[in-house]
Protein backbone atom coordinates (compact mmCIF):
# COMPACT_ATOMS: atom_id res chain seq x y z
CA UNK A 1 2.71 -32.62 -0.98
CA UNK A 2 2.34 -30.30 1.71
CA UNK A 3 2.19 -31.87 5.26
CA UNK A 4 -0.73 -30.11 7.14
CA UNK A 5 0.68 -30.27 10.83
CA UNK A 6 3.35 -28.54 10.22
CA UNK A 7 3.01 -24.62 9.25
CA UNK A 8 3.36 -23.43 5.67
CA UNK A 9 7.04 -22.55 5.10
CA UNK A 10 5.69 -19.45 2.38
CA UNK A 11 7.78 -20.38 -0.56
CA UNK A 12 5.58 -19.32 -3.70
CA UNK A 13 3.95 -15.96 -3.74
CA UNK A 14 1.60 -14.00 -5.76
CA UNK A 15 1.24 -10.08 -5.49
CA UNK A 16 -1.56 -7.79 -6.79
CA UNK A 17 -0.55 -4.60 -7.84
CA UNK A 18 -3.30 -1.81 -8.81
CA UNK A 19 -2.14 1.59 -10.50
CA UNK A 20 -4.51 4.37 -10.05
CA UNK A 21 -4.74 7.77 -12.27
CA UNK A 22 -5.18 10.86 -9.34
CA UNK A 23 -7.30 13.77 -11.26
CA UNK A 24 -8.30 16.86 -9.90
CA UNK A 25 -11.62 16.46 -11.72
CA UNK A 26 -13.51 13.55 -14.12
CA UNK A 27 -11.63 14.34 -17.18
CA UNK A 28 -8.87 16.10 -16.39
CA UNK A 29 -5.32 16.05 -16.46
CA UNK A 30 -3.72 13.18 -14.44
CA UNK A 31 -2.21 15.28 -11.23
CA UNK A 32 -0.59 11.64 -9.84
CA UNK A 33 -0.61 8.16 -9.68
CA UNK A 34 -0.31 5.71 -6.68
CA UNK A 35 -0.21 1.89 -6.05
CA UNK A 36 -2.10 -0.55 -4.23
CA UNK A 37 0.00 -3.56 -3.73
CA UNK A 38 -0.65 -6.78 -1.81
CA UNK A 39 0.84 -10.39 -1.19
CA UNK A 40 0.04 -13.43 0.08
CA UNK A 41 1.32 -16.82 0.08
CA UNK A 42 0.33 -18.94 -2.98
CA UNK A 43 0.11 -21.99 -0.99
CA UNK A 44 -1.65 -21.07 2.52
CA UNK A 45 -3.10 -17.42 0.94
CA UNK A 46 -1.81 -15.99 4.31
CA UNK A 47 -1.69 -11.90 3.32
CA UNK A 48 1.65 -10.80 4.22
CA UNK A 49 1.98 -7.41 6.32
CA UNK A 50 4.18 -4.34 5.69
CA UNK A 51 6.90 -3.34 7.44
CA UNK A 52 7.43 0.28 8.65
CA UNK A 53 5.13 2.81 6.69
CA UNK A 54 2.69 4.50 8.64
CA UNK A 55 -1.06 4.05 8.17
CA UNK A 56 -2.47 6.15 5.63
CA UNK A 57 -2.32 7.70 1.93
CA UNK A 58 0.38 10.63 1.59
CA UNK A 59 1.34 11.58 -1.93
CA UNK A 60 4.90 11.87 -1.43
CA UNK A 61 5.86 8.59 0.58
CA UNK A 62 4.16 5.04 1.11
CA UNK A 63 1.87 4.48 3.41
CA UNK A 64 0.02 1.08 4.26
CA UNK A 65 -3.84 0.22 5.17
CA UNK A 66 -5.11 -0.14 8.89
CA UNK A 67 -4.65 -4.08 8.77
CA UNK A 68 -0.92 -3.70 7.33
CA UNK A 69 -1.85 -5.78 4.32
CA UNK A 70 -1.79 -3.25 1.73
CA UNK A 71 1.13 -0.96 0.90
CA UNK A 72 -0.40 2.69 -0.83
CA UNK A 73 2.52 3.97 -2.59
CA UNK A 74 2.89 7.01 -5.00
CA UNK A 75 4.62 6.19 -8.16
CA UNK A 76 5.51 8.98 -10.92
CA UNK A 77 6.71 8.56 -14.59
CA UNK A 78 10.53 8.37 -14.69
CA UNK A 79 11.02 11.48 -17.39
CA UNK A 80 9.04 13.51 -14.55
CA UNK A 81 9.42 16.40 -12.71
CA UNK A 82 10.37 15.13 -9.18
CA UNK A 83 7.87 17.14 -7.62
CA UNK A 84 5.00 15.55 -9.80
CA UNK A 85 1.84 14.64 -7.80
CA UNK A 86 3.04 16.32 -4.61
CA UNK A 87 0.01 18.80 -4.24
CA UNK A 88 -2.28 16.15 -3.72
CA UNK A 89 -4.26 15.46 -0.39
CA UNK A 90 -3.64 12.54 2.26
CA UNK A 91 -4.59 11.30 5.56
CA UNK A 92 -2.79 9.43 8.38
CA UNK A 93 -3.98 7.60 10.74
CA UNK A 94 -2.85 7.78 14.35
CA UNK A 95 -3.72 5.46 17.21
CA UNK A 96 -4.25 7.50 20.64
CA UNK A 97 -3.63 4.82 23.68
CA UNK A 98 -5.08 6.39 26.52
CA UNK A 99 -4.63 5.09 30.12
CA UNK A 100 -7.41 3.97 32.48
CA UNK A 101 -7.73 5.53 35.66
């Protein structure tokens, strides 16, 4: 039983993973596919934030959400080309701290 006064030590976790098909148009050919993944701790449900990608969705490296919690990254089919799904469009995000006067 899990003592609550003392913080959860996160030992059980469950993910949720989404694949998405990228098309040009309704239809079409499938141009890419990217990931939505996101953890949390099984116990608490604390979400668990990413480490190191940059804001945003880029189709040829990961990228995560504003809050951190969710990790955006392109996938492709092993047999391939390895420039598959790089012609798609992405953002980034970029926070601007400005200084008061």
């Amino acid at each position: 039983m899990t003592n609550p006064d003392l913080p959860c030590p996160h030992e059980r976790f469950e993910a949720t993973v989404v694949v998405h098909r990228l098309t040009a148009t309704d239809g079409n050919q499938v141009d890419g596919f990217t990931t939505d993944i996101r953890i949390h701790c099984a116990d608490c449900s604390e979400p668990f934030r990413w480490i190191g990608p940059p804001a945003g969705v880029f189709p040829d490296r990961p990228g995560v959400s504003v809050d951190e919690t969710e990790l955006r990254a392109p996938i492709r089919p092993a047999s391939s080309d390895p420039d598959f799904g790089l012609g798609l469009p992405g953002f980034a995000i970029q926070a601007v701290l400005r200084e008061e006067p």
